[in-house]
C-alpha atoms as a PDB file:
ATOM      1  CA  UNK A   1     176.842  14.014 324.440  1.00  0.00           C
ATOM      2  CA  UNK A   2     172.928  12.906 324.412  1.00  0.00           C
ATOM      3  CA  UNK A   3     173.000   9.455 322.787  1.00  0.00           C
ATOM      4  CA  UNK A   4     169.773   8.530 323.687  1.00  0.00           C
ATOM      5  CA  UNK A   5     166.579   8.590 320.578  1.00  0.00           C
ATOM      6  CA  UNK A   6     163.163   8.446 321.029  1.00  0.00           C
ATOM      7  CA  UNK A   7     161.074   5.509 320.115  1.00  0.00           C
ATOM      8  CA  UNK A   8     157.840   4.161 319.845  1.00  0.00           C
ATOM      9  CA  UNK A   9     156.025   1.530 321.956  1.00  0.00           C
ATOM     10  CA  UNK A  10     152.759   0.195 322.680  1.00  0.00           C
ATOM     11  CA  UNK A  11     151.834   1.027 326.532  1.00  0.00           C
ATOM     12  CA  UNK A  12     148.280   0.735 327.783  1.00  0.00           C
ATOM     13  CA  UNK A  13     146.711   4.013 327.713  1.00  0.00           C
ATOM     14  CA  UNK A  14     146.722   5.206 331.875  1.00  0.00           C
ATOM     15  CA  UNK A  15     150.398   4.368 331.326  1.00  0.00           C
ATOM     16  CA  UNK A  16     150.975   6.634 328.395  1.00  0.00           C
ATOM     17  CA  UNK A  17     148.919   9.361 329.874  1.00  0.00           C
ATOM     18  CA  UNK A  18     151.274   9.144 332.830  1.00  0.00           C
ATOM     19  CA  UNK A  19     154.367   9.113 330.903  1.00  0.00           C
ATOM     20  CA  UNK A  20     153.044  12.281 328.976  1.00  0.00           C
ATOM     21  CA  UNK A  21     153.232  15.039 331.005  1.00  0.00           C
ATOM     22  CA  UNK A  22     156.583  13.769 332.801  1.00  0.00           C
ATOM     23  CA  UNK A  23     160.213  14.097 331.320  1.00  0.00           C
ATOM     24  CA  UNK A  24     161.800  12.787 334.244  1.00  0.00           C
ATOM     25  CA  UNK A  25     159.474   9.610 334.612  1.00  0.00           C
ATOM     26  CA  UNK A  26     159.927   8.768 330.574  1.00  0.00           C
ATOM     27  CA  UNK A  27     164.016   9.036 331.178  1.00  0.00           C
ATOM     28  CA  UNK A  28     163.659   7.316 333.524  1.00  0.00           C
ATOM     29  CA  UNK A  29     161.390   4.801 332.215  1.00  0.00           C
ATOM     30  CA  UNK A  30     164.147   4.510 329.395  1.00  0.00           C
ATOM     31  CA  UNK A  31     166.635   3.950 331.281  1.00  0.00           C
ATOM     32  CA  UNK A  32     165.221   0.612 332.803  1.00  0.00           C
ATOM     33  CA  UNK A  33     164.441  -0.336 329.220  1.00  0.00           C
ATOM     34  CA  UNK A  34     167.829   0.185 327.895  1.00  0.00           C
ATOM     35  CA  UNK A  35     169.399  -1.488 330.729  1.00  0.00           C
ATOM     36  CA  UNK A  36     166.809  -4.790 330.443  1.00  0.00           C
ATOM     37  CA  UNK A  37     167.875  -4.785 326.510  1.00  0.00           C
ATOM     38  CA  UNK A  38     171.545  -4.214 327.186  1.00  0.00           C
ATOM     39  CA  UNK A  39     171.122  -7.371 329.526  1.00  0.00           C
ATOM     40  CA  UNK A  40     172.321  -5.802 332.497  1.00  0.00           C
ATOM     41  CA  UNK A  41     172.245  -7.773 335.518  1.00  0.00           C
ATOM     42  CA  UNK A  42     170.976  -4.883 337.848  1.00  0.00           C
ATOM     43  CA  UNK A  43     167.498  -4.781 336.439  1.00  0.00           C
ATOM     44  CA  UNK A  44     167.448  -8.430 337.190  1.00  0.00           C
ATOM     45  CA  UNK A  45     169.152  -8.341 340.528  1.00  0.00           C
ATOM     46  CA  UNK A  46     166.106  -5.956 341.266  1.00  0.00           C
ATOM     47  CA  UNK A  47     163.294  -8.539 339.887  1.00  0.00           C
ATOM     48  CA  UNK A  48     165.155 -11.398 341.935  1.00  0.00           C
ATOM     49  CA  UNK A  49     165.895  -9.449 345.286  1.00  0.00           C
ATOM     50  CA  UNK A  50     161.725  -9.281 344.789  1.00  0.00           C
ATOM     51  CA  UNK A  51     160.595 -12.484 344.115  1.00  0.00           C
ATOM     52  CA  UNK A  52     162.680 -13.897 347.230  1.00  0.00           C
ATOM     53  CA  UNK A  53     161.196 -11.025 349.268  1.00  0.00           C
ATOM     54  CA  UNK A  54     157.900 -12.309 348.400  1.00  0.00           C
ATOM     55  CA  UNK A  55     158.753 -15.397 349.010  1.00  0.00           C
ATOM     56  CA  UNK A  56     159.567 -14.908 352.494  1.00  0.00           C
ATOM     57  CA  UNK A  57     155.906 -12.749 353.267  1.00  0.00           C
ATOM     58  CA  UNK A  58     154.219 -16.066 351.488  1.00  0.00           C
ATOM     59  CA  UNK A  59     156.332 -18.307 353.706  1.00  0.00           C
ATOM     60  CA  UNK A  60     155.204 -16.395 356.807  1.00  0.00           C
ATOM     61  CA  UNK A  61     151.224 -16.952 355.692  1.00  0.00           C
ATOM     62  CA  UNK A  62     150.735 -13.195 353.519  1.00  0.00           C
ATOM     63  CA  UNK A  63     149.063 -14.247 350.292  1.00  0.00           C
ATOM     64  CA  UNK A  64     149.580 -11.875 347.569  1.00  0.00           C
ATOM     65  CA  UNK A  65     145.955  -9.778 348.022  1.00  0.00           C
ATOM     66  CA  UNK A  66     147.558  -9.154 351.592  1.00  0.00           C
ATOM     67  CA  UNK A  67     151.149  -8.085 350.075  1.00  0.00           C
ATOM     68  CA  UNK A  68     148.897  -5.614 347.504  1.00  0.00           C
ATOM     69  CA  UNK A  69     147.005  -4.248 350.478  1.00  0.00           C
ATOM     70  CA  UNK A  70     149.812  -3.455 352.566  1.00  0.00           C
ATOM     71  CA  UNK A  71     152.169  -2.086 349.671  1.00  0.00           C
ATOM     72  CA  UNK A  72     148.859   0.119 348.592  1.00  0.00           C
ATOM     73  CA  UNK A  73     148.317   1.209 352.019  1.00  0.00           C
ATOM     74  CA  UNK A  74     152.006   1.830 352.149  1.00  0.00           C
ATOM     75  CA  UNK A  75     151.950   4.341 349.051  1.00  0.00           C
ATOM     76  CA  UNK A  76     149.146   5.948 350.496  1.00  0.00           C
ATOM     77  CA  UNK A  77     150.868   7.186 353.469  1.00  0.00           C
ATOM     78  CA  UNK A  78     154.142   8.420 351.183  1.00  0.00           C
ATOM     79  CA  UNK A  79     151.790  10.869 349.501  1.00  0.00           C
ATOM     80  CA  UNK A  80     150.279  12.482 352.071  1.00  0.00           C
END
């Protein structure tokens, strides 16, 4: 059984235009909210497991345009 209702939020509008056109990415997307309003730790676990990552790349001289570049240059190569 579905249990899951649609509601409305405010998203900036390249955001809404992406969620548009994709079912998968808006379950998805609802998902992650339900779990952060449920409390769930994993959603957190996720956002911590992060932060300490990018602690580490500060710790080892990477300032945060550096992290961007490489992640972007990262994504770059999965889509090709």
């Amino acid at each position: 059984m579905d249990t899951t209702v649609d509601v409305t939020i405010p998203v900036e509008a390249d955001v809404a235009a992406a969620l548009t056109g994709d079912a998968e990415q808006r379950a998805s997307v609802g998902r992650v909210v339900s779990r952060i309003l449920r409390g769930r730790r994993d959603v957190d676990a996720l956002s911590d497991a992060i932060a300490r990552l990018k602690a580490g790349a500060h710790a080892a001289g990477l300032t945060d345009e550096m992290i961007d570049e490489e992640l972007a240059a990262y994504n770059a190569e999965r889509r090709d």
